[in-house]
PDB file of N, CA and C in Angstrom:
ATOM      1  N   UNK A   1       0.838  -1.194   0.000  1.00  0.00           N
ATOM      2  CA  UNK A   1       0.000   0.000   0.000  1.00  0.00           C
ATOM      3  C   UNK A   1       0.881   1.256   0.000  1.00  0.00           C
ATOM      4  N   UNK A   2       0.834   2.306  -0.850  1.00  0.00           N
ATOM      5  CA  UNK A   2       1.204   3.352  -0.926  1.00  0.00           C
ATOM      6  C   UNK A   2       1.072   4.194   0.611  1.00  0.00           C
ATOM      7  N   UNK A   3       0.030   3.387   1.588  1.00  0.00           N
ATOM      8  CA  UNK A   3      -0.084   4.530   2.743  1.00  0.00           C
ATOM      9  C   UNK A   3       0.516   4.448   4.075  1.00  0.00           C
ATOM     10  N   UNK A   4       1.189   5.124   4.735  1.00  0.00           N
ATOM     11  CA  UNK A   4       1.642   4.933   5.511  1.00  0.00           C
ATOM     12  C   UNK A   4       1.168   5.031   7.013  1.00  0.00           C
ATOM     13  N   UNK A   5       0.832   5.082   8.075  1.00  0.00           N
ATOM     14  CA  UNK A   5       0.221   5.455   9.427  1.00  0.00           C
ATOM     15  C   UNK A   5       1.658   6.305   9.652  1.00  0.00           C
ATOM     16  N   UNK A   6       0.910   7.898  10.413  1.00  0.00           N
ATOM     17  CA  UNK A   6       2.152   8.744  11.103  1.00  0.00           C
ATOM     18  C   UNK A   6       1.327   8.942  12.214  1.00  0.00           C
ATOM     19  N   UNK A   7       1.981   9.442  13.450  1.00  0.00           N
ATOM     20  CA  UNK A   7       1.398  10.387  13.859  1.00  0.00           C
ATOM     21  C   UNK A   7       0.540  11.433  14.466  1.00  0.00           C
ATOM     22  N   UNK A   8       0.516  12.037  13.315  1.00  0.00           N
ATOM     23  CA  UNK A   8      -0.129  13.385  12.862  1.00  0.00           C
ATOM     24  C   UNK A   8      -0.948  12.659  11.885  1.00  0.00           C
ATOM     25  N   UNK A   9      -1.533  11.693  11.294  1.00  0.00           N
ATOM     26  CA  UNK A   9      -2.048  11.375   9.975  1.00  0.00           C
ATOM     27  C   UNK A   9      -1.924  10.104   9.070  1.00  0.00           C
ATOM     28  N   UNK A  10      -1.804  10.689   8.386  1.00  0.00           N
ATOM     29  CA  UNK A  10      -0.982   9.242   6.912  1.00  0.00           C
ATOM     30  C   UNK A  10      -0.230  10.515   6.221  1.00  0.00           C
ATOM     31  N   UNK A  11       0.936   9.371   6.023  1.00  0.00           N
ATOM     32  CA  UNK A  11       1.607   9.585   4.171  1.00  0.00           C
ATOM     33  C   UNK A  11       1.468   8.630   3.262  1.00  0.00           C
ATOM     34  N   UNK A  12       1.211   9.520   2.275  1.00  0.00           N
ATOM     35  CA  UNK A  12       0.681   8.947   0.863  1.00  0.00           C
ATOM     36  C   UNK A  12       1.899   8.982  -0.330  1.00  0.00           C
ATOM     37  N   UNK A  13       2.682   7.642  -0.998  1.00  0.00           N
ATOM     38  CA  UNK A  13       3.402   8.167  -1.952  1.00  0.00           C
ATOM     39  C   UNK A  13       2.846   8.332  -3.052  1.00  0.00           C
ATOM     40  N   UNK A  14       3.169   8.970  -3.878  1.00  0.00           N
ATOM     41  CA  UNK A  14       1.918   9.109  -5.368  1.00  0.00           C
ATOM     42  C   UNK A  14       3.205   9.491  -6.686  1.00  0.00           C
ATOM     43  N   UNK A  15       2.471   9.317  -7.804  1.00  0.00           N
ATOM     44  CA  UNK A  15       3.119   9.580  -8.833  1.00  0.00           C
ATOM     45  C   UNK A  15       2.577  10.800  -9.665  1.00  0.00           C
ATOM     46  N   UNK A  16       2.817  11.098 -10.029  1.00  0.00           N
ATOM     47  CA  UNK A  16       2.403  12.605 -10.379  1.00  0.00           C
ATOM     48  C   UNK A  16       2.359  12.725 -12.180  1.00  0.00           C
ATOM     49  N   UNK A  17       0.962  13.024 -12.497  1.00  0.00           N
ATOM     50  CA  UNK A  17       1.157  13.288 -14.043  1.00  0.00           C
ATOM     51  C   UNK A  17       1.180  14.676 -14.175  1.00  0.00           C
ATOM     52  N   UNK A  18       1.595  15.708 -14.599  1.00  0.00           N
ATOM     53  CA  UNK A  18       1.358  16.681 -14.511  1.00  0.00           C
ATOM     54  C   UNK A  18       0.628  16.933 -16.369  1.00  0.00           C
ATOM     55  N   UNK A  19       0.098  17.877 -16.763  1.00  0.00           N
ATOM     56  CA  UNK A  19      -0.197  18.499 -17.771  1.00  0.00           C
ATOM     57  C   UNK A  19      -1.367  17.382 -18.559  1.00  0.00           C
ATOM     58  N   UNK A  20      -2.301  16.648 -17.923  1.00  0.00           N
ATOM     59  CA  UNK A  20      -3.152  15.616 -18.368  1.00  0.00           C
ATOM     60  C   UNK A  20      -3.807  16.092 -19.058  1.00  0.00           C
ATOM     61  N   UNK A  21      -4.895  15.362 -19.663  1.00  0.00           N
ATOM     62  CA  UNK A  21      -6.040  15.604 -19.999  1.00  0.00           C
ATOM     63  C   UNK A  21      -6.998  15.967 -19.175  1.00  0.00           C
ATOM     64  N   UNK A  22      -7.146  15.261 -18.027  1.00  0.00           N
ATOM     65  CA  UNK A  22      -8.224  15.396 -16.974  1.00  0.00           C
ATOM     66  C   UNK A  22      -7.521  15.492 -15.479  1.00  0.00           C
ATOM     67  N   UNK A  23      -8.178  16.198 -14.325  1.00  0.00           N
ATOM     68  CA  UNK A  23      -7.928  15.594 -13.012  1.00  0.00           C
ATOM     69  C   UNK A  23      -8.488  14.246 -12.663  1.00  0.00           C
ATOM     70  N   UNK A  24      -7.117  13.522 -12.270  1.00  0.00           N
ATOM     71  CA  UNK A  24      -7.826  11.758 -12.019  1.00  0.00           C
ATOM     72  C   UNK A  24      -6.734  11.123 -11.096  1.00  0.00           C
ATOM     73  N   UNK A  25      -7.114  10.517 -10.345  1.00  0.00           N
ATOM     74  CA  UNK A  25      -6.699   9.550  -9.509  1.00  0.00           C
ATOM     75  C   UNK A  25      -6.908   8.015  -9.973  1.00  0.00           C
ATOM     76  N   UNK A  26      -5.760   8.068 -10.203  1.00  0.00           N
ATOM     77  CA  UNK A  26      -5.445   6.502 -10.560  1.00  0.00           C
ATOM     78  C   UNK A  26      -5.609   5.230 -10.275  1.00  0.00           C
ATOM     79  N   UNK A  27      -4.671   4.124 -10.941  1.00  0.00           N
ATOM     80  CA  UNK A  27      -4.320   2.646 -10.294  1.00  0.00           C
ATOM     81  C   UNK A  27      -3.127   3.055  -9.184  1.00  0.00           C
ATOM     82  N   UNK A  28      -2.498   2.156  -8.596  1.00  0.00           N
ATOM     83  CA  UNK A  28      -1.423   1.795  -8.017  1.00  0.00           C
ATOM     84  C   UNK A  28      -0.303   1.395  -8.851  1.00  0.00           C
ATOM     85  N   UNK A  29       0.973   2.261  -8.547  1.00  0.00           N
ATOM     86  CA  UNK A  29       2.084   1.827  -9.254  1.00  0.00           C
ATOM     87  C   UNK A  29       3.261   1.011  -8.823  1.00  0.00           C
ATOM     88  N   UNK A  30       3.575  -0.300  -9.367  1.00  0.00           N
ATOM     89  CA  UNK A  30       4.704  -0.377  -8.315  1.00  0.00           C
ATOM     90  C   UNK A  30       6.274   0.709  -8.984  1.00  0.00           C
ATOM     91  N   UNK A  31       6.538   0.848  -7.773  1.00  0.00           N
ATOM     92  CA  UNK A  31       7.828   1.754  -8.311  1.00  0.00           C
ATOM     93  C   UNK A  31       9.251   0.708  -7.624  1.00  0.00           C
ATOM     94  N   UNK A  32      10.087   1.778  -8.264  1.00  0.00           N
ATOM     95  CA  UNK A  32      11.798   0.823  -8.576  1.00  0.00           C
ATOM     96  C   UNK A  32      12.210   0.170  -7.399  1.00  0.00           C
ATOM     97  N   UNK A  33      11.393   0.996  -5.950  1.00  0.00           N
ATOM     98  CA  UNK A  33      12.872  -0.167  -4.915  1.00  0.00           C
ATOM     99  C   UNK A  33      11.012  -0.364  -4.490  1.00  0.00           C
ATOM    100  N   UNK A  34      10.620  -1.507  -4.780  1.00  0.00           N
ATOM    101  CA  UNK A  34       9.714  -2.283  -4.476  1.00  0.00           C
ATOM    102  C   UNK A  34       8.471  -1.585  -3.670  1.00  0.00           C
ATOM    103  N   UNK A  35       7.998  -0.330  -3.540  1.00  0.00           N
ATOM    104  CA  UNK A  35       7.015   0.435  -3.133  1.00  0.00           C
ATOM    105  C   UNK A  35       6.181   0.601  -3.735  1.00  0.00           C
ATOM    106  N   UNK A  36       4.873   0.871  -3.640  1.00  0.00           N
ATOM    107  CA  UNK A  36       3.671   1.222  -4.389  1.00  0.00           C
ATOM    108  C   UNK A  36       3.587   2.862  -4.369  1.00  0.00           C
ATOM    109  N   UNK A  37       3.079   3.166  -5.188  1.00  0.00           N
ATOM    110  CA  UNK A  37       2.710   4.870  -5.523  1.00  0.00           C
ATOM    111  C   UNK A  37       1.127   5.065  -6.240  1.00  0.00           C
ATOM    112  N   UNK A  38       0.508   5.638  -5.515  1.00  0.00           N
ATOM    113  CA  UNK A  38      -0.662   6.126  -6.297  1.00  0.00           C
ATOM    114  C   UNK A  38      -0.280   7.019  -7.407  1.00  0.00           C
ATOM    115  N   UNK A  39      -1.061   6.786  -8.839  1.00  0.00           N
ATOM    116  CA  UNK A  39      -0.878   7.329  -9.213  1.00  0.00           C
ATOM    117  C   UNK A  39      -1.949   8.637  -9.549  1.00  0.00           C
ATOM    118  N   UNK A  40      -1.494   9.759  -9.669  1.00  0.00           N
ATOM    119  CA  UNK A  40      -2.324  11.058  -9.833  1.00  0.00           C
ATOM    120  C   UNK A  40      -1.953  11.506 -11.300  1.00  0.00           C
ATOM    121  N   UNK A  41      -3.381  12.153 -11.627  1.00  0.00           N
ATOM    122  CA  UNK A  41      -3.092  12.986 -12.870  1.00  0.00           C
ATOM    123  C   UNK A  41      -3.885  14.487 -12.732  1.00  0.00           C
ATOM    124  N   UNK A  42      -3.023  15.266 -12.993  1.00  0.00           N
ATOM    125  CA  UNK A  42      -3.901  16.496 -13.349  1.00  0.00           C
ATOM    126  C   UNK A  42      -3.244  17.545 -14.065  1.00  0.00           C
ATOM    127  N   UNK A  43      -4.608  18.618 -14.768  1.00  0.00           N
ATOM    128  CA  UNK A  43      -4.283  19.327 -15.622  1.00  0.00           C
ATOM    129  C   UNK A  43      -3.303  20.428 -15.697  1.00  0.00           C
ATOM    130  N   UNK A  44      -3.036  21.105 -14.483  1.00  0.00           N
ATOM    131  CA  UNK A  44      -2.065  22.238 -14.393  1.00  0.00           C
ATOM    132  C   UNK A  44      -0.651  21.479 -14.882  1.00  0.00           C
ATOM    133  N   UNK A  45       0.130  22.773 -15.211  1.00  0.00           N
ATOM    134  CA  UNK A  45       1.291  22.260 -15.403  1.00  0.00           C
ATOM    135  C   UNK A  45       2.530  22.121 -14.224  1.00  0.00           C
ATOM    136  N   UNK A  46       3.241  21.854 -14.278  1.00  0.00           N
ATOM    137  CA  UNK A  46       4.474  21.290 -13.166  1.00  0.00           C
ATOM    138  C   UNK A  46       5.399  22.748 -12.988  1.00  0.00           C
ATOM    139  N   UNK A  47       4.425  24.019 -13.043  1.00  0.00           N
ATOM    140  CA  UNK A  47       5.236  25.429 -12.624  1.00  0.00           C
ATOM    141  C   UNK A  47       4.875  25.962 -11.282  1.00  0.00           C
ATOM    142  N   UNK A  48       5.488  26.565 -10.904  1.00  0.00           N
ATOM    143  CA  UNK A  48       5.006  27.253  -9.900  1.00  0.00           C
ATOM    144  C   UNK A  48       4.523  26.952  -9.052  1.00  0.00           C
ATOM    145  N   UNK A  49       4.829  25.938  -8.520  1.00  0.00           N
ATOM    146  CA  UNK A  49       3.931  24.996  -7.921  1.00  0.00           C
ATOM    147  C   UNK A  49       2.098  24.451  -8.257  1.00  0.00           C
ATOM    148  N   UNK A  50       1.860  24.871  -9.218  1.00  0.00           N
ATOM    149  CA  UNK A  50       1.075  24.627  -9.539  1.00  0.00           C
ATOM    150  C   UNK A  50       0.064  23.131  -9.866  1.00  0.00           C
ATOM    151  N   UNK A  51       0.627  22.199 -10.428  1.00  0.00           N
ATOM    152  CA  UNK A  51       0.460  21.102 -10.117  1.00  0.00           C
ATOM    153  C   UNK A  51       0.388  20.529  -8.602  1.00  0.00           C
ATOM    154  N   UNK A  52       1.450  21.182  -7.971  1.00  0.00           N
ATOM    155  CA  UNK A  52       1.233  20.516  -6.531  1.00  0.00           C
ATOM    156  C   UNK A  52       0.104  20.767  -5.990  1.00  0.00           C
ATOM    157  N   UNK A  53      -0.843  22.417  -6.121  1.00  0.00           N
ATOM    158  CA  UNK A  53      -1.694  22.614  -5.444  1.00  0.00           C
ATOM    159  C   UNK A  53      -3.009  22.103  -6.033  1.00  0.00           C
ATOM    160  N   UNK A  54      -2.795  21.255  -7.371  1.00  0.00           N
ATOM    161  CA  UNK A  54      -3.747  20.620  -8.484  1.00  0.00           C
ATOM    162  C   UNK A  54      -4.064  19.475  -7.564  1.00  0.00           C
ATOM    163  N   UNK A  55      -3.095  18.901  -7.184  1.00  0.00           N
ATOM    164  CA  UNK A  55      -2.879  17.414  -6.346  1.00  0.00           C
ATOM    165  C   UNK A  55      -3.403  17.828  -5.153  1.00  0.00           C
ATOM    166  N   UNK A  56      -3.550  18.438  -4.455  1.00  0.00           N
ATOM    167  CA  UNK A  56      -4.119  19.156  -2.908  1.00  0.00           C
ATOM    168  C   UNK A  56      -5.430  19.014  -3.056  1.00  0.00           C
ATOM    169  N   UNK A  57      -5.625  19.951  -4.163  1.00  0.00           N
ATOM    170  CA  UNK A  57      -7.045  20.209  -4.044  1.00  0.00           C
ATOM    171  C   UNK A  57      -8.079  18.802  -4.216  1.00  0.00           C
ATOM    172  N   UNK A  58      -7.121  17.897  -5.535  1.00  0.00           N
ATOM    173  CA  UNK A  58      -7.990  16.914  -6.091  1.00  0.00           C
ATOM    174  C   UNK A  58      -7.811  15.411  -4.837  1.00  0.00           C
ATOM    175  N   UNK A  59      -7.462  15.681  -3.902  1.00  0.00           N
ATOM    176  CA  UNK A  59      -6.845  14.362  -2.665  1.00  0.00           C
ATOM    177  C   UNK A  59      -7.745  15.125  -2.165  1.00  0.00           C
ATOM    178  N   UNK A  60      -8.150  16.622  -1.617  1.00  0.00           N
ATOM    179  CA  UNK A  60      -9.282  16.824  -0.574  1.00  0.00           C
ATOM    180  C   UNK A  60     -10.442  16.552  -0.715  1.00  0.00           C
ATOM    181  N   UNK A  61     -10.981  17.092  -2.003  1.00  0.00           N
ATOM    182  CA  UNK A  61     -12.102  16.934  -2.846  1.00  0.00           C
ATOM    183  C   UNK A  61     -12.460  15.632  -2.703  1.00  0.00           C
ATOM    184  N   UNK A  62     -11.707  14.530  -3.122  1.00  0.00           N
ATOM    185  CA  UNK A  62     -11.925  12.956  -3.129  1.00  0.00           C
ATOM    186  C   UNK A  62     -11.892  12.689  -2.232  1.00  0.00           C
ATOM    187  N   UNK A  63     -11.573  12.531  -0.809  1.00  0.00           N
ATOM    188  CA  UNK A  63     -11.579  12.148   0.585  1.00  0.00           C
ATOM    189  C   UNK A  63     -11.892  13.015   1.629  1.00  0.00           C
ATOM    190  N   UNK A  64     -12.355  14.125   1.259  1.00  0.00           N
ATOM    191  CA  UNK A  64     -12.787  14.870   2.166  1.00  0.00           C
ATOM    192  C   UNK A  64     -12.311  15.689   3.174  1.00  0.00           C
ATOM    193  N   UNK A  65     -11.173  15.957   3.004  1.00  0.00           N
ATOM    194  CA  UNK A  65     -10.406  16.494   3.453  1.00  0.00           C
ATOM    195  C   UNK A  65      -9.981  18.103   3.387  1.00  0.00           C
ATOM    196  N   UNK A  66      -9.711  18.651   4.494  1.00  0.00           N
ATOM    197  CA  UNK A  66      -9.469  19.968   4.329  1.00  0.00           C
ATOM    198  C   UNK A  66      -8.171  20.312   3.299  1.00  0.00           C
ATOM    199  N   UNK A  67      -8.052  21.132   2.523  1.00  0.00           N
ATOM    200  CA  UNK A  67      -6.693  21.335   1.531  1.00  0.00           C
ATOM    201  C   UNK A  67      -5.789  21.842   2.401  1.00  0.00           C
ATOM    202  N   UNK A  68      -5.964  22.206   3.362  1.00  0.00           N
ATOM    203  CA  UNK A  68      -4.931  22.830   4.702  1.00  0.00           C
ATOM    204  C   UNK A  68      -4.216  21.338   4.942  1.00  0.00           C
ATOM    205  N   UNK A  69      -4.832  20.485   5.363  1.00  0.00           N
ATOM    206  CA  UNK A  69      -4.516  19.485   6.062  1.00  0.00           C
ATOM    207  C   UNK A  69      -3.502  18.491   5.408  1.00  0.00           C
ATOM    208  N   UNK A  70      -3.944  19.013   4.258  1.00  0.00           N
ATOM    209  CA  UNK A  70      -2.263  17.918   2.860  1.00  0.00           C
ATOM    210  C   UNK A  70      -1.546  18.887   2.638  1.00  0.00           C
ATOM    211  N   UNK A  71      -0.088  18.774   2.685  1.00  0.00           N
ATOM    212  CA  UNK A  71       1.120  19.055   1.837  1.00  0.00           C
ATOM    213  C   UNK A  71       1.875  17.957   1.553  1.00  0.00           C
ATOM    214  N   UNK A  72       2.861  18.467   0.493  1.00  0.00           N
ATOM    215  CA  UNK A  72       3.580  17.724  -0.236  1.00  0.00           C
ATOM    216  C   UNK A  72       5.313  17.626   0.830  1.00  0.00           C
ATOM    217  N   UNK A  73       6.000  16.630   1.768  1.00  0.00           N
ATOM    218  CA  UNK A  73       6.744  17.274   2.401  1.00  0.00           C
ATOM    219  C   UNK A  73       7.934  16.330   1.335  1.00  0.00           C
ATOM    220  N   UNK A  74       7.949  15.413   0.455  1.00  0.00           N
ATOM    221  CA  UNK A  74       9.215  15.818  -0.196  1.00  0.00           C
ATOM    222  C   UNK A  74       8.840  15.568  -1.703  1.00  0.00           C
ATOM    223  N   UNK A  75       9.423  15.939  -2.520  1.00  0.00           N
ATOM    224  CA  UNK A  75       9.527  15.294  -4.164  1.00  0.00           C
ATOM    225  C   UNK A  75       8.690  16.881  -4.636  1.00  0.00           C
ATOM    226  N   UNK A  76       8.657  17.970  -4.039  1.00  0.00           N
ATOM    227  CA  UNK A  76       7.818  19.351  -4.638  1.00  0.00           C
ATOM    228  C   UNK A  76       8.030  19.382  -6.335  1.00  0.00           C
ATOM    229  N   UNK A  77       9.372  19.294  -6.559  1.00  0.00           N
ATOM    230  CA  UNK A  77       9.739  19.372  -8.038  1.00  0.00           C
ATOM    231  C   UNK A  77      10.225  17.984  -8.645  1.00  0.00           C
ATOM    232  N   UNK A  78       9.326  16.948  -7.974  1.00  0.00           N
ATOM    233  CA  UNK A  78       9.587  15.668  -8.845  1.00  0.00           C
ATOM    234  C   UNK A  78       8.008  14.948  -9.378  1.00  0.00           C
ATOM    235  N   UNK A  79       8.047  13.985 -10.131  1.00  0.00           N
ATOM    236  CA  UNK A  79       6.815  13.500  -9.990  1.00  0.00           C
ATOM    237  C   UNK A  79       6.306  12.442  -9.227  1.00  0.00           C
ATOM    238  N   UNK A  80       7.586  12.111  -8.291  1.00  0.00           N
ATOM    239  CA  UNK A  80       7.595  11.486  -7.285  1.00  0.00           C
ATOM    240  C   UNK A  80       7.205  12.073  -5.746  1.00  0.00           C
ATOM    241  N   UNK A  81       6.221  12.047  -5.032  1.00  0.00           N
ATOM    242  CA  UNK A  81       6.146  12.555  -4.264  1.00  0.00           C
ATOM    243  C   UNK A  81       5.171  11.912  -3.323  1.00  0.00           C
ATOM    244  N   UNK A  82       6.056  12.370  -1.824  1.00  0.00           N
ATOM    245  CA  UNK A  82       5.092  12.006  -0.766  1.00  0.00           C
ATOM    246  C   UNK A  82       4.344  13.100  -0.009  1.00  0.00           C
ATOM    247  N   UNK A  83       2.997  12.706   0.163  1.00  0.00           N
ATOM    248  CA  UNK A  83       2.357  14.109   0.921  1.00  0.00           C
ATOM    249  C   UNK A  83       1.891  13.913   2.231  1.00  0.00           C
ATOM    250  N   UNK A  84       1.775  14.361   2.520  1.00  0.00           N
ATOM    251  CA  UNK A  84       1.152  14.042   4.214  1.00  0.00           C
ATOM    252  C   UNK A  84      -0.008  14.375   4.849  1.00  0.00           C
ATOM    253  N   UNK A  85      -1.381  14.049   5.182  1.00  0.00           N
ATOM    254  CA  UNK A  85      -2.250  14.280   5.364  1.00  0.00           C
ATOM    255  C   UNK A  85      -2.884  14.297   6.748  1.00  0.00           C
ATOM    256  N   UNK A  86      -2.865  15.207   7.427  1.00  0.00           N
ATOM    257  CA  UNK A  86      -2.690  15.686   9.090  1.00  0.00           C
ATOM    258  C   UNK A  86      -4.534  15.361   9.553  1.00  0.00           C
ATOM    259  N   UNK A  87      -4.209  14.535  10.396  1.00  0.00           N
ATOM    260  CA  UNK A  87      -6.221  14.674  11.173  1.00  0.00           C
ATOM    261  C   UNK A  87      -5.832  13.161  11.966  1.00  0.00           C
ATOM    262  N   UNK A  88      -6.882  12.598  12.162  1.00  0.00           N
ATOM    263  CA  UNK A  88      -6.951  11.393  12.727  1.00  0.00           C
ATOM    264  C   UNK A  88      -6.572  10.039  11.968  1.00  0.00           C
ATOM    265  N   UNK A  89      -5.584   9.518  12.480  1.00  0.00           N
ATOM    266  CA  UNK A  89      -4.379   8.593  11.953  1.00  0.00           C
ATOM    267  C   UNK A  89      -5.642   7.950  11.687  1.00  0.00           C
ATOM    268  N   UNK A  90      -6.147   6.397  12.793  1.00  0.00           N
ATOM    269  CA  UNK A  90      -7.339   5.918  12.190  1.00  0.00           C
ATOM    270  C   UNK A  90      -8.098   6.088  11.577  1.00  0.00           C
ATOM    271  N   UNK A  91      -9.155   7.436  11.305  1.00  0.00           N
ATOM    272  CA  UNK A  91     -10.012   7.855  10.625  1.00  0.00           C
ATOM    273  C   UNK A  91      -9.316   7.967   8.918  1.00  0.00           C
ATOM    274  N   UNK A  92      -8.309   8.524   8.763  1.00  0.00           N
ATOM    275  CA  UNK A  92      -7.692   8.332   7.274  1.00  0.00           C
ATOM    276  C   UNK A  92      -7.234   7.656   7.030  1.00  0.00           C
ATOM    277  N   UNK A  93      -6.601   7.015   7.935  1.00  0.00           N
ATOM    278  CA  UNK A  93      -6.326   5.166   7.264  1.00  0.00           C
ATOM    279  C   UNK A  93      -7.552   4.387   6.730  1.00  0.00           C
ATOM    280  N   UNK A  94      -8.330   4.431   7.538  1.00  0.00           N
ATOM    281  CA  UNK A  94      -9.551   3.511   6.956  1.00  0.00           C
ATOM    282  C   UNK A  94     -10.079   4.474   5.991  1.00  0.00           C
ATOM    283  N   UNK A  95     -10.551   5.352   5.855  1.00  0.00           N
ATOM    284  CA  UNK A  95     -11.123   5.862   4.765  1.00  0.00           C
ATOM    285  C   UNK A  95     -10.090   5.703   3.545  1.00  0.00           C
ATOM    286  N   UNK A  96      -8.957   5.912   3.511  1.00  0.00           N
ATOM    287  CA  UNK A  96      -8.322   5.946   2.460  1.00  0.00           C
ATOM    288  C   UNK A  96      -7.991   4.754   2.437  1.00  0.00           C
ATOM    289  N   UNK A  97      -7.821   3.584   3.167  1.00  0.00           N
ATOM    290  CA  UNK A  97      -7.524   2.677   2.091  1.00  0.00           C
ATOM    291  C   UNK A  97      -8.972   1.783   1.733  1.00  0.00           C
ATOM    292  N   UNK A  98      -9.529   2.115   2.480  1.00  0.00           N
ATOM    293  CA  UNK A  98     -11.142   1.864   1.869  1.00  0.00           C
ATOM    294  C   UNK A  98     -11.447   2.191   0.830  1.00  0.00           C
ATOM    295  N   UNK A  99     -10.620   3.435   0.390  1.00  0.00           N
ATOM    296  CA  UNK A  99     -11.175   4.449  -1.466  1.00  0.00           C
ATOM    297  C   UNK A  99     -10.171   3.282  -1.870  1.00  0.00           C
ATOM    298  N   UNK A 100      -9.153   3.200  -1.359  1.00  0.00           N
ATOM    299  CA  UNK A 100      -7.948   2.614  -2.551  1.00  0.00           C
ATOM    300  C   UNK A 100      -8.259   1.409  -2.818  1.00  0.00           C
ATOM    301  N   UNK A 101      -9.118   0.371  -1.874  1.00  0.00           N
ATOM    302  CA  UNK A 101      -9.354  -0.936  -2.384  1.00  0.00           C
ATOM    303  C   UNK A 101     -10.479  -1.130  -3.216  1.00  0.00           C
ATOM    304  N   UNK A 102     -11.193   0.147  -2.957  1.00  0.00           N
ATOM    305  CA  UNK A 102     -12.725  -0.028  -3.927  1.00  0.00           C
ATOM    306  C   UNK A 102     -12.176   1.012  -5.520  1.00  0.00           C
ATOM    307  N   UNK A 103     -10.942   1.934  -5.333  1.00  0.00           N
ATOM    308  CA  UNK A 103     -10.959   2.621  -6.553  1.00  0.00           C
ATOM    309  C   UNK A 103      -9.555   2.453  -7.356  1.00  0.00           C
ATOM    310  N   UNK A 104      -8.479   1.723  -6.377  1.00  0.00           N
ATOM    311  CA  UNK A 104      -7.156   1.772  -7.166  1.00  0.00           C
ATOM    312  C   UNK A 104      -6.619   0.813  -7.335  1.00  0.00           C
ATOM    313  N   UNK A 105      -7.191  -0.446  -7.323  1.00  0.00           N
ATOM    314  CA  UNK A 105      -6.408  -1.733  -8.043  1.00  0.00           C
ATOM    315  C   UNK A 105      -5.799  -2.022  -9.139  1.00  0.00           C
TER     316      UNK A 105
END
């Protein structure tokens, strides 16, 4: 699973499309040293941070979450990136991997 228990929350690793066709949340990717990554797509481009706050908005929107409550704390200028999502460790664990088993196989 891409998700991690912290905390403060979960971290989420994700893959990042930047400049898509659509905002979309993906399958699961496996990536190079044997980890999974959600993958994300959305339309802004990879300036200015812009894409990152594409990915904020479209992780709150889908899980309900305040856009305060996600940042991106490493990979800002990669398409690799982990974000971190601050509230109740249990409560977003189960909800999110509840979305991920019913939406990202």
């Amino acid at each position: 699973m891409p998700l991690q228990p912290i905390a403060e929350g979960v971290r989420l690793r994700l893959k990042v499309a930047p400049k898509a066709k659509r905002n979309a949340i993906g399958s699961l990717q496996p990536e190079a040293d044997g980890g999974v990554a959600l993958k994300v797509a959305v339309t802004a481009a990879p300036e200015d941070g812009k894409a990152n706050a594409a990915v904020i908005a479209l992780l709150a929107k889908e899980w309900g979450v305040a856009k305060t409550a996600i940042s991106v704390v490493a990979g800002a200028t990669d398409r690799r990136k982990l974000v971190e999502i601050r509230g109740s460790t249990a409560d977003l664990t189960a909800r999110i991997s509840a979305w991920l088993q019913q939406h990202a196989t």
